[in-house]
N, C-alpha and C. Protein backbone atom coordinates (compact mmCIF):
# COMPACT_ATOMS: atom_id res chain seq x y z
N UNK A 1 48.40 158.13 128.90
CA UNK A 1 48.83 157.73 127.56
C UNK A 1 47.71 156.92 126.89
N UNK A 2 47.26 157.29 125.28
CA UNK A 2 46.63 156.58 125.31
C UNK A 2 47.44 155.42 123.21
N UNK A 3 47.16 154.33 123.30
CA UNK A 3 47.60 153.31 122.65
C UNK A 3 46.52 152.98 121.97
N UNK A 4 46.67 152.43 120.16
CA UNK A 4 45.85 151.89 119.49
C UNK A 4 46.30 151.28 118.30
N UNK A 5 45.52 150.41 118.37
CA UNK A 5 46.55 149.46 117.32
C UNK A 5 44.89 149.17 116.33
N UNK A 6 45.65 149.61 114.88
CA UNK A 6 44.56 149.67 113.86
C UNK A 6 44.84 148.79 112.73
N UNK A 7 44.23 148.40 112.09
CA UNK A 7 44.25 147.28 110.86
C UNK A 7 44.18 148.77 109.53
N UNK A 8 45.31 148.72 109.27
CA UNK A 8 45.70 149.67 108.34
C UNK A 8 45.38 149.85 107.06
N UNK A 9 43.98 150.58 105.80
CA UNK A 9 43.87 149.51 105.23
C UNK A 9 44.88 149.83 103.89
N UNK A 10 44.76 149.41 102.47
CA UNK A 10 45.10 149.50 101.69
C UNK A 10 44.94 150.28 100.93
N UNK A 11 45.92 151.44 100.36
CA UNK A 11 45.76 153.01 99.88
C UNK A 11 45.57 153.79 100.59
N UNK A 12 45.89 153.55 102.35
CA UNK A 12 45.92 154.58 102.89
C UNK A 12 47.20 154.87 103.44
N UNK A 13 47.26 156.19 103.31
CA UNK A 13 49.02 156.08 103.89
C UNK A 13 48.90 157.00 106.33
N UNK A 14 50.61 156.43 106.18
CA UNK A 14 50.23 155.70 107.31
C UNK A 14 50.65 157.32 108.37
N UNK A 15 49.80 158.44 108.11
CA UNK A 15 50.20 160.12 108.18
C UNK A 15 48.66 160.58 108.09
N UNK A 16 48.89 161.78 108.93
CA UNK A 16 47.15 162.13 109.15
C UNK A 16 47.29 163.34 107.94
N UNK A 17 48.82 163.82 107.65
CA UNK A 17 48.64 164.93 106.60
C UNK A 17 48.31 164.92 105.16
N UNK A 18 47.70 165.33 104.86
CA UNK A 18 47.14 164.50 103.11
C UNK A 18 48.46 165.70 102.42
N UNK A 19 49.24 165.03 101.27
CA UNK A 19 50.12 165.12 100.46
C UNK A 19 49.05 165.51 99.58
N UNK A 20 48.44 164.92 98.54
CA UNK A 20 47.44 165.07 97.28
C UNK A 20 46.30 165.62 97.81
N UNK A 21 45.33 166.07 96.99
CA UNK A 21 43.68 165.94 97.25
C UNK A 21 43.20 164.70 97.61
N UNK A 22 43.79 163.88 96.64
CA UNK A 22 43.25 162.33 96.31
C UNK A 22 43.80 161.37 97.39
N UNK A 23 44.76 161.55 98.25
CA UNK A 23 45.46 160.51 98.99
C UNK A 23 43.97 160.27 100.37
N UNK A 24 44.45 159.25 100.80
CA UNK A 24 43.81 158.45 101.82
C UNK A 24 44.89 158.72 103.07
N UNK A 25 44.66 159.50 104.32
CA UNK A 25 45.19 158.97 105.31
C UNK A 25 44.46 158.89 106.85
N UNK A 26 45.12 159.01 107.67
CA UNK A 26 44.49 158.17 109.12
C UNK A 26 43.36 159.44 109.69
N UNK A 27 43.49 160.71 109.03
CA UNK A 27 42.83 161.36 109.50
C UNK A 27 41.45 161.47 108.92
N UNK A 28 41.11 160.38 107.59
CA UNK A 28 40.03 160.12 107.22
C UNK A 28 39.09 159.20 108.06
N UNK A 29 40.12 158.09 109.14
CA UNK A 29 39.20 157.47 109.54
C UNK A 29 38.35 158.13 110.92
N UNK A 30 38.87 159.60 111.34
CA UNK A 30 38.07 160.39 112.31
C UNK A 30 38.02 159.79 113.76
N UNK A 31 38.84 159.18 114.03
CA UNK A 31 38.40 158.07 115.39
C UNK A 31 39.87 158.47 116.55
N UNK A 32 40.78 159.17 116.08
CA UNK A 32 42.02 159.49 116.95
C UNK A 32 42.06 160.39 117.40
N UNK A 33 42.79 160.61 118.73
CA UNK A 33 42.99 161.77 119.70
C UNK A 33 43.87 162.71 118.90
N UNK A 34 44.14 163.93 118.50
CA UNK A 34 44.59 164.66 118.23
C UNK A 34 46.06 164.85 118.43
N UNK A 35 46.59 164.35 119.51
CA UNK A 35 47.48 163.91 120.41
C UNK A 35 48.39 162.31 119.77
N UNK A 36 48.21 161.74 119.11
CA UNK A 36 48.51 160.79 118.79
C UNK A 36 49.09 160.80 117.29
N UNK A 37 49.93 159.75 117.42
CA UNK A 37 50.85 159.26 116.13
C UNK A 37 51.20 158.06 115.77
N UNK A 38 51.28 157.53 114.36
CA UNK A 38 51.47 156.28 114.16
C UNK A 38 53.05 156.26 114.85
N UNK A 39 53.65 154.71 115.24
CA UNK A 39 54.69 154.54 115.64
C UNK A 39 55.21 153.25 114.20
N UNK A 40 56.19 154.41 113.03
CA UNK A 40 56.48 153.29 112.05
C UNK A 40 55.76 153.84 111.08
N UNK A 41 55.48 153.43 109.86
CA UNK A 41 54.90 153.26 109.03
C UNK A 41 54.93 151.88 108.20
N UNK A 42 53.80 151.67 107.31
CA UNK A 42 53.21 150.99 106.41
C UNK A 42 53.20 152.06 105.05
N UNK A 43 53.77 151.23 104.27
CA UNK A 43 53.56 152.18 102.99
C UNK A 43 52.08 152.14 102.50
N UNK A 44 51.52 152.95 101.06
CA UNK A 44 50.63 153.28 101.14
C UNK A 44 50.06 152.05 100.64
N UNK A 45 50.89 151.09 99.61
CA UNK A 45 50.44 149.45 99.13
C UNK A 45 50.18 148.33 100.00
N UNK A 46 50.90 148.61 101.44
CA UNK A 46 50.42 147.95 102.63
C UNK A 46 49.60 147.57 103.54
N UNK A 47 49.26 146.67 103.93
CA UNK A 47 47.62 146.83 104.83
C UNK A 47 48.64 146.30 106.55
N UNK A 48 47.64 146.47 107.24
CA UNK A 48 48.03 145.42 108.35
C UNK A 48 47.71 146.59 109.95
N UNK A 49 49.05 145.71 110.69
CA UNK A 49 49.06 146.42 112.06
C UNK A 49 50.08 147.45 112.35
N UNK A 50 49.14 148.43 112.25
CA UNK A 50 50.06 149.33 113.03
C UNK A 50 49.44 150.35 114.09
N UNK A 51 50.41 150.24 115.26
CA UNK A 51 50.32 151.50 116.23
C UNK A 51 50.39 152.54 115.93
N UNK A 52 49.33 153.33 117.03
CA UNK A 52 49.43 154.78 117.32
C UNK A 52 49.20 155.17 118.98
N UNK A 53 50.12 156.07 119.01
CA UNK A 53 50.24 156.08 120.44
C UNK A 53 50.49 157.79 120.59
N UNK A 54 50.61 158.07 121.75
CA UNK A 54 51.38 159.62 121.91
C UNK A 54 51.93 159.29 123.20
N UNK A 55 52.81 158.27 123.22
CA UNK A 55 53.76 157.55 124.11
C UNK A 55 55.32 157.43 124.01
N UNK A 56 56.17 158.65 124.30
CA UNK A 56 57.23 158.77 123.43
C UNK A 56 58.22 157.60 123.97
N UNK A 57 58.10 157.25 125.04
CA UNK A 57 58.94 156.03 125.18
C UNK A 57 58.64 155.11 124.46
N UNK A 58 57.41 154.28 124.08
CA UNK A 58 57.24 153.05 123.48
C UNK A 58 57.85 153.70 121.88
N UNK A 59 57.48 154.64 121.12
CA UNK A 59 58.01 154.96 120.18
C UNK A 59 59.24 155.07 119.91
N UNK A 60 60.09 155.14 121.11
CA UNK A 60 61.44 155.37 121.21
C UNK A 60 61.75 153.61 121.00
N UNK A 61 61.11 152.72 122.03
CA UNK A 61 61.94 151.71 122.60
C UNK A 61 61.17 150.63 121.04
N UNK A 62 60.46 151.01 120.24
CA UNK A 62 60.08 150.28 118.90
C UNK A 62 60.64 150.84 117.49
N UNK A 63 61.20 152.29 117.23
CA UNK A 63 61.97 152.49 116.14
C UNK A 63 63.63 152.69 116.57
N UNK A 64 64.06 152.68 117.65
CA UNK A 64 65.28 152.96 117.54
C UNK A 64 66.21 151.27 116.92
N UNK A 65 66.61 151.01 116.05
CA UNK A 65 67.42 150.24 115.73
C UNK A 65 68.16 149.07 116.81
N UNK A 66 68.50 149.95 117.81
CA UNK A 66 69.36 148.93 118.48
C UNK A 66 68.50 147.42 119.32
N UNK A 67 67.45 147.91 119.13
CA UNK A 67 66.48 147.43 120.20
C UNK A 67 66.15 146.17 119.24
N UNK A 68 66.29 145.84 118.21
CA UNK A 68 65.71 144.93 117.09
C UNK A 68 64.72 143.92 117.31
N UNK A 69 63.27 144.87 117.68
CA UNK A 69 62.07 144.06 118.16
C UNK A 69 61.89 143.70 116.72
N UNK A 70 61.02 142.04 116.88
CA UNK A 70 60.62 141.41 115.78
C UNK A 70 59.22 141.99 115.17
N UNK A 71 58.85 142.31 113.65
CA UNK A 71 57.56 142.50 112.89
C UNK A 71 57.49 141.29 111.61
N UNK A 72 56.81 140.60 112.50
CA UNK A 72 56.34 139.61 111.39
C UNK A 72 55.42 140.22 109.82
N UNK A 73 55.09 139.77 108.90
CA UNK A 73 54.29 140.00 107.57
C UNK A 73 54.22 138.75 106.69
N UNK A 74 52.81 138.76 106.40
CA UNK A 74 52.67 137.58 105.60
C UNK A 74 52.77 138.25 104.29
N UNK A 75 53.29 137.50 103.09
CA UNK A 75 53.73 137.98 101.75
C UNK A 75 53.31 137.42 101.03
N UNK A 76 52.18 137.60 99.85
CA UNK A 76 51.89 137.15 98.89
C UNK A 76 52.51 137.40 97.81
N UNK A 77 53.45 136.49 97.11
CA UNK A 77 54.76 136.76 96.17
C UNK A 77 53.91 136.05 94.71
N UNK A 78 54.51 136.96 93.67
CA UNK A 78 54.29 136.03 92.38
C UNK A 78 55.45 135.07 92.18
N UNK A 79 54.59 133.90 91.61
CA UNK A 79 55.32 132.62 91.51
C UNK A 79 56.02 131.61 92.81
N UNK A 80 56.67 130.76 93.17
CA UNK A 80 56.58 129.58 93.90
C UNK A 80 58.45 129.60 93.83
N UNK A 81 58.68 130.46 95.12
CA UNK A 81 59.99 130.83 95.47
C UNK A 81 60.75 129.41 95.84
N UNK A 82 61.61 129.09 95.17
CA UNK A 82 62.71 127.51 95.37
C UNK A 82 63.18 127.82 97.03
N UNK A 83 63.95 126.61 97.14
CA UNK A 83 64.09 126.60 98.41
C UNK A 83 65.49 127.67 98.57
N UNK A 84 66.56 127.79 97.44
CA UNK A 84 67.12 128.58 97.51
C UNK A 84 67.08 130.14 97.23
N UNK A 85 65.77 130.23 97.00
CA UNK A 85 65.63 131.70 97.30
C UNK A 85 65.24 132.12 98.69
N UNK A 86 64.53 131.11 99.46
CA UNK A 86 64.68 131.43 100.66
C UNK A 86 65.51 131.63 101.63
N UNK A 87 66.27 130.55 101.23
CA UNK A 87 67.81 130.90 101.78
C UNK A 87 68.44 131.86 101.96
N UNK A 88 68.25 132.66 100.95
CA UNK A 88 68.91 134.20 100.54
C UNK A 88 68.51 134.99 101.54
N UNK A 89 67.01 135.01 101.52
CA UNK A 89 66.07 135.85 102.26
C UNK A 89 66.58 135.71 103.31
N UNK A 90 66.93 134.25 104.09
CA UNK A 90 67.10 134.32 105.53
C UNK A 90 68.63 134.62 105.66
N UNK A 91 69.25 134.71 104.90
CA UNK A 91 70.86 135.13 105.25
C UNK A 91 70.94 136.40 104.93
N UNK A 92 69.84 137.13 104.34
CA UNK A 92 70.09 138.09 103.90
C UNK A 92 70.69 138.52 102.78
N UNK A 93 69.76 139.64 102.07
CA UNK A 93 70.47 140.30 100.75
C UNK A 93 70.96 141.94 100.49
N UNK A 94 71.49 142.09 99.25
CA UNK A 94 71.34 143.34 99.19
C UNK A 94 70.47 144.01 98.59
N UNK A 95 70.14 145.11 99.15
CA UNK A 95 69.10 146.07 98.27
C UNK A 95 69.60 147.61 98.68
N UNK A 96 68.68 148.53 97.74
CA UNK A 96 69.36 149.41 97.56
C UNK A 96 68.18 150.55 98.22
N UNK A 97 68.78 151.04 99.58
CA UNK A 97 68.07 152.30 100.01
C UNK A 97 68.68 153.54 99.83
N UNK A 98 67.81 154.77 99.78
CA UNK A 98 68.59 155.83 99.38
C UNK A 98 70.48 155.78 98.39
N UNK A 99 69.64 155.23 97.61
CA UNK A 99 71.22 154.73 96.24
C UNK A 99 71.99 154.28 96.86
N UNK A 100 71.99 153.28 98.39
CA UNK A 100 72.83 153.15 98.62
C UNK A 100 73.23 151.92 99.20
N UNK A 101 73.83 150.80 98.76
CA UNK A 101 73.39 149.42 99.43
C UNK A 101 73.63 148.90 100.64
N UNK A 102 72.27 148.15 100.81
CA UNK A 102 72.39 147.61 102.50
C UNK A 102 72.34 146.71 102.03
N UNK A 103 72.88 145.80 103.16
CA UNK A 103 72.67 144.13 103.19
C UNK A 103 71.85 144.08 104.53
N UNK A 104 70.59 143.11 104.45
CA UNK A 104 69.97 142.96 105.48
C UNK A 104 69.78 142.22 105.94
N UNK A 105 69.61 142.33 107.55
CA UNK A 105 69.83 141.58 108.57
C UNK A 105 69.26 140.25 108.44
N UNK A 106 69.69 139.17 108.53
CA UNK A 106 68.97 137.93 108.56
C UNK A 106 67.41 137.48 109.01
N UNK A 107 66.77 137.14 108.62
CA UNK A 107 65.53 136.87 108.42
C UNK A 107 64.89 135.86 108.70
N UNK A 108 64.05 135.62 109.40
CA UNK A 108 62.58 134.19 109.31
C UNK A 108 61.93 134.01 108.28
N UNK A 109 61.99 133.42 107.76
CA UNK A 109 61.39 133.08 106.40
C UNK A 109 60.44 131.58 106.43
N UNK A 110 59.53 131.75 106.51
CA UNK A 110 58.58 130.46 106.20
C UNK A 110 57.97 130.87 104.87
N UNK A 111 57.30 128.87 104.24
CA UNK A 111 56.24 128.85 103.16
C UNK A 111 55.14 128.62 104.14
N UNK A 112 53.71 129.59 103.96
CA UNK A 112 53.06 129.33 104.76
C UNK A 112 51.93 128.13 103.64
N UNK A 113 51.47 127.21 104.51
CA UNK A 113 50.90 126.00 103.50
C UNK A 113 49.25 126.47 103.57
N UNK A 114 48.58 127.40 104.32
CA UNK A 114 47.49 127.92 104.48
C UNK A 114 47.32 129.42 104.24
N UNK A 115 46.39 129.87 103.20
CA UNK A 115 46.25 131.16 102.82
C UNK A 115 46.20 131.97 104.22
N UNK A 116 46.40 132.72 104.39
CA UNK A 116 46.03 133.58 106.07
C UNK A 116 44.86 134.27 105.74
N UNK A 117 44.25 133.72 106.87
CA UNK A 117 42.74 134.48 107.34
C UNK A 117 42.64 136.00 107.12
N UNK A 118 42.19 136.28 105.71
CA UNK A 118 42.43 137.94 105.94
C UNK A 118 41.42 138.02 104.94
N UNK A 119 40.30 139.83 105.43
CA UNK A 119 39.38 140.43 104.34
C UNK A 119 39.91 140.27 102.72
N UNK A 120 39.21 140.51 102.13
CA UNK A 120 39.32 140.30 100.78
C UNK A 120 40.20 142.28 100.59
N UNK A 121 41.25 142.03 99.77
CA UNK A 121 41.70 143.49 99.62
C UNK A 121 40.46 144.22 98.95
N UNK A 122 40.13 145.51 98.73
CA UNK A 122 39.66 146.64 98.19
C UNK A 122 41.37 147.90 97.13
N UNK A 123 41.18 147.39 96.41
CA UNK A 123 40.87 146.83 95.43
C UNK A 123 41.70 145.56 94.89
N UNK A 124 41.10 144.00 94.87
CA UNK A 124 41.55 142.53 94.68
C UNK A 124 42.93 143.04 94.31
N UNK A 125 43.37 141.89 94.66
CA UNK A 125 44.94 141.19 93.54
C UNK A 125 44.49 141.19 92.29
N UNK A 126 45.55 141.46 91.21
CA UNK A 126 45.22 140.89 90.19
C UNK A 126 45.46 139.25 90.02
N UNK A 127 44.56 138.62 89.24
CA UNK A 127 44.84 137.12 89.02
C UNK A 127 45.45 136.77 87.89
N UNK A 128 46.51 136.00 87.35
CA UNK A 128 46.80 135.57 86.33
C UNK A 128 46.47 133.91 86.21
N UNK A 129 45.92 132.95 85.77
CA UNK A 129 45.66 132.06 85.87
C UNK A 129 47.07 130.62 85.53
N UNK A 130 47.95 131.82 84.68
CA UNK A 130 49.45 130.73 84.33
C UNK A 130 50.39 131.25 85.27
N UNK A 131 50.45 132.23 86.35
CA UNK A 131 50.87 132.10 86.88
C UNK A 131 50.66 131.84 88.39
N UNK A 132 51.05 130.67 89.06
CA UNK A 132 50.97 130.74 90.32
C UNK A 132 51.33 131.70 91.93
N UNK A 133 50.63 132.08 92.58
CA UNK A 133 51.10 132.94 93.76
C UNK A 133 51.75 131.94 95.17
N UNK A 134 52.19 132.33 95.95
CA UNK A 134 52.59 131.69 97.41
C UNK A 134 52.88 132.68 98.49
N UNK A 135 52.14 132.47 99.59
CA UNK A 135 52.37 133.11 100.59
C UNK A 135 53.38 132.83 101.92
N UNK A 136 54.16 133.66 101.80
CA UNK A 136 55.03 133.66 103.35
C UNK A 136 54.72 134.00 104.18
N UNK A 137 55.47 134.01 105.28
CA UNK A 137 55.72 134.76 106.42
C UNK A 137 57.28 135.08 107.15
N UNK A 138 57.55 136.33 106.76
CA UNK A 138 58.71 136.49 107.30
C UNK A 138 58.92 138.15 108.32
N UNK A 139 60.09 137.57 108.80
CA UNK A 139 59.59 138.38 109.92
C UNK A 139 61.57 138.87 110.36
N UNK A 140 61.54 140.35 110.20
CA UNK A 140 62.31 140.85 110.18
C UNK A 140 62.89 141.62 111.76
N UNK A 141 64.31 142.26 111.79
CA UNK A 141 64.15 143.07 113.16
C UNK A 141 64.88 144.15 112.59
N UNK A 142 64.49 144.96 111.62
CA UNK A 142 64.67 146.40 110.94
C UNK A 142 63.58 146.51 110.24
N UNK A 143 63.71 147.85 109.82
CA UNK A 143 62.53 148.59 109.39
C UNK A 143 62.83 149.42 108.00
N UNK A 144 63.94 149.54 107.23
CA UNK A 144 64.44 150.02 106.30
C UNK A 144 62.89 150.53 105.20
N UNK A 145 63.12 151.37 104.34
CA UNK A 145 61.69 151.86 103.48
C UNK A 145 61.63 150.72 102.70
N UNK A 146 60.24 150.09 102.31
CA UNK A 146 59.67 149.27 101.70
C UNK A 146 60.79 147.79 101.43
N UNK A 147 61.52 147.39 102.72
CA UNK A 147 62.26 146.62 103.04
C UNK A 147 61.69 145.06 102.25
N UNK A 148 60.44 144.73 102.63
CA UNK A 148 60.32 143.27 102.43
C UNK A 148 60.14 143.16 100.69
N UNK A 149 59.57 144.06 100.04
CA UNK A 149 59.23 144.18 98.67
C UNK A 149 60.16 144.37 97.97
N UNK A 150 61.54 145.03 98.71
CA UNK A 150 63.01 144.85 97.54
C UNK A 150 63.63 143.71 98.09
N UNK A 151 63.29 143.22 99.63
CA UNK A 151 64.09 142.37 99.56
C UNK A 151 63.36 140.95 98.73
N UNK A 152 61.80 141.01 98.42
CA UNK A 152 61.48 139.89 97.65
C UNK A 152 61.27 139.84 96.27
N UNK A 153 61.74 141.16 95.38
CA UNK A 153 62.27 141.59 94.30
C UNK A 153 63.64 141.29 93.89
N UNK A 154 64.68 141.19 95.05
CA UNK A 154 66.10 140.65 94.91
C UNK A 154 66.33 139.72 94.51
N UNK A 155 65.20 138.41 94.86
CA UNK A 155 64.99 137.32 94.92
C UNK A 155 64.53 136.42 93.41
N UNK A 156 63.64 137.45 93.08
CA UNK A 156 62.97 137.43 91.78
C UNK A 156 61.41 136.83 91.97
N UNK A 157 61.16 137.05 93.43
CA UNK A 157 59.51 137.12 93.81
C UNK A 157 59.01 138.39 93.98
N UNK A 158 58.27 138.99 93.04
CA UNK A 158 57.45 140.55 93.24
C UNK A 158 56.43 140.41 94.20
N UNK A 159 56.15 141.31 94.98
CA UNK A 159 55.46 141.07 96.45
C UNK A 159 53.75 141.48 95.58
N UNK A 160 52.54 140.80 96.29
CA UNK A 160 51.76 141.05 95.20
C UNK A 160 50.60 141.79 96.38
N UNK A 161 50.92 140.95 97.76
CA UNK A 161 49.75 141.91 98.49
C UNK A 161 50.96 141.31 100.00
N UNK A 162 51.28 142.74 100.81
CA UNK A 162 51.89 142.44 101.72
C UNK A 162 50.96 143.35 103.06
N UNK A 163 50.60 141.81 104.25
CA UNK A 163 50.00 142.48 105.54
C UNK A 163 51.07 142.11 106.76
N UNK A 164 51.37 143.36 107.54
CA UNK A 164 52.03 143.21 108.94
C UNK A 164 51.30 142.52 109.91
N UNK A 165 51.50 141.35 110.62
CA UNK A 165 50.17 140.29 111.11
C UNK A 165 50.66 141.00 112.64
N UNK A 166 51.89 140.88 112.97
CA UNK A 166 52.49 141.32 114.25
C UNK A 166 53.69 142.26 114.54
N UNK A 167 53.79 142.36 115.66
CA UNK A 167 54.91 142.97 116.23
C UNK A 167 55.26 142.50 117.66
N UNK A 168 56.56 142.07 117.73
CA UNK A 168 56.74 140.94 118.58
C UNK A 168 55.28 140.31 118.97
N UNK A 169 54.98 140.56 120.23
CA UNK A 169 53.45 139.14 121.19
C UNK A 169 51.59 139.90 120.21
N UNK A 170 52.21 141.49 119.96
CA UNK A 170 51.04 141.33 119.57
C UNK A 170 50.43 142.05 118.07
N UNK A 171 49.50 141.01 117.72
CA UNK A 171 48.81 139.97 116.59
C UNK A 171 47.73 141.14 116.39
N UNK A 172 47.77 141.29 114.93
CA UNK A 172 46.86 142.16 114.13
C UNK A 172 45.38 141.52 114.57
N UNK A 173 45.48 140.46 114.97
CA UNK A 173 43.52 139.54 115.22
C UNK A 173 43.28 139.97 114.08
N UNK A 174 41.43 139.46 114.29
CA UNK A 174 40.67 139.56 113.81
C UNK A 174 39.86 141.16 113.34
N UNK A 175 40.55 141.97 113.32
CA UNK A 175 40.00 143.71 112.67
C UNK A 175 39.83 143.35 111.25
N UNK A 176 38.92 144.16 111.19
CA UNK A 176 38.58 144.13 109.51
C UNK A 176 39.95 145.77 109.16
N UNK A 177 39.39 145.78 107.78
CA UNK A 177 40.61 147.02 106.99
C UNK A 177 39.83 148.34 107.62
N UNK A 178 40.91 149.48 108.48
CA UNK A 178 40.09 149.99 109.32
C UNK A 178 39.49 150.71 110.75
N UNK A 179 39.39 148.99 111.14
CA UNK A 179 38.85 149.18 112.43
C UNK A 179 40.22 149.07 113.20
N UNK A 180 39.67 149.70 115.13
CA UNK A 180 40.82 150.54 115.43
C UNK A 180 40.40 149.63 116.70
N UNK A 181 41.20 148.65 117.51
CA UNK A 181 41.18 148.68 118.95
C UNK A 181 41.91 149.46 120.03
N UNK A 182 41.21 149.95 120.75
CA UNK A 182 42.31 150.85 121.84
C UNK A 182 42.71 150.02 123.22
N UNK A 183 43.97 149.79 123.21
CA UNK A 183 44.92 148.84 124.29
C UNK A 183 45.01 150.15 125.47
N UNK A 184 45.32 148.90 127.01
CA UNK A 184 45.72 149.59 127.79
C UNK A 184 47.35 149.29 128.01
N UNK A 185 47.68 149.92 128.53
CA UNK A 185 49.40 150.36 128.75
C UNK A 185 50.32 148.81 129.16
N UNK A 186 49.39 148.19 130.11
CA UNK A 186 50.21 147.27 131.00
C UNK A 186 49.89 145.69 129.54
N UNK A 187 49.05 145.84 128.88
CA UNK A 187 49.19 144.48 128.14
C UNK A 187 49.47 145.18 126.92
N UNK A 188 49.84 146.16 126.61
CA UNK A 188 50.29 146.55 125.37
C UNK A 188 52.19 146.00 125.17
N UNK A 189 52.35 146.70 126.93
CA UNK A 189 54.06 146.40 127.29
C UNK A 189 54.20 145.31 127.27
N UNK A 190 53.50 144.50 127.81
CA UNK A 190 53.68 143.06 128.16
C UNK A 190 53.79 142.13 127.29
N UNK A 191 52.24 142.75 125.64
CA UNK A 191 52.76 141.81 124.43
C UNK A 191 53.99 142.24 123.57
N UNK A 192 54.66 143.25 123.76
CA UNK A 192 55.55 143.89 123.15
C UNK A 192 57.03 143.38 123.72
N UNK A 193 56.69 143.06 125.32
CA UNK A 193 58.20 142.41 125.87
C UNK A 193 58.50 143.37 126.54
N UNK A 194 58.18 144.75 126.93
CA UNK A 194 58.79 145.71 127.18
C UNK A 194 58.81 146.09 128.77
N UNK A 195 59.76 145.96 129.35
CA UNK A 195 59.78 146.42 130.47
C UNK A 195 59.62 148.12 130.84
N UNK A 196 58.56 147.99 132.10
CA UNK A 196 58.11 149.27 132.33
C UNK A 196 58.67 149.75 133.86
């Protein structure tokens, strides 16, 4: 089996099949076994960590629902969310997938008081100078489509640049937008929690 965990970057979507002429995906970056698949996705506005593996158990034992492993993401929101919008976040809200409303599962929600160590996006945030930004970190155990951006739209914080830092023990590090480390089996399980 072989495992790789890549710093995903921004405008690329998270599928080796190109949809458009113009789309960006994993089969541009030329570096994967043929044999392999992301486990999850990142939408295409997303950067961060995500696996690829051709490991059908770990894929099994990380999207099936019941299992509700933790994926942290730091969130750069417009404007300076009150303490009761966080609240919400962590009790959970509704939003609307396939027309149809979920309420979602309760949440970790921090203000993080330090920008997070991360490349400069390609292509920047926009800046507004009257309005202020703030970054979170919250960290969910579902995976619903573009989950953290309606749930910080519910709120009345628009998500302005969102990166996946983790998944349960293990941490996007230090990769630039991109680059690809390849894990072996026994500390991949081990930062994941997963008994083998």
């Amino acid at each position: 089996m072989r495992y790789f965990k890549l710093y995903k970057p921004f405008g690329m979507l998270s599928q080796f099949s190109r949809e458009m002429p113009e789309h960006r995906t994993l089969a541009d970056l030329d570096i994967f076994p043929s044999e392999v698949y992301p486990i999850g996705r990142l939408d295409k506005d997303s950067e961060g960590l995500l696996l690829l593996t051709d490991d059908k158990q770990l894929n099994h034992r990380l999207l099936d629902p019941k299992f509700q492993h933790p994926r942290t993401y730091w969130v750069q929101v417009e404007g300076l969310p009150a303490v009761s919008a966080l609240a919400e976040l962590r009790a959970g809200v509704d939003i609307r997938i396939n027309k149809k409303v979920h309420h979602t599962l309760p949440a970790q929600v921090q203000l993080l008081e330090e920008v997070p160590d991360l490349p400069d996006r390609d292509p920047p945030i926009r800046f507004r100078a009257n309005i202020p930004t703030q970054w979170l970190e919250i960290t969910l155990t579902e995976g619903k489509n573009r989950q953290v951006r309606r749930m910080c739209a519910k709120v009345g914080f628009p998500v302005l640049r969102l990166v996946r830092s983790s998944i349960v023990g293990l941490k996007l590090g230090p990769l630039d937008p991109g680059q690809v480390e390849e894990l072996d089996a026994k500390t991949l399980y081990r930062l994941l929690e997963i008994p083998r």
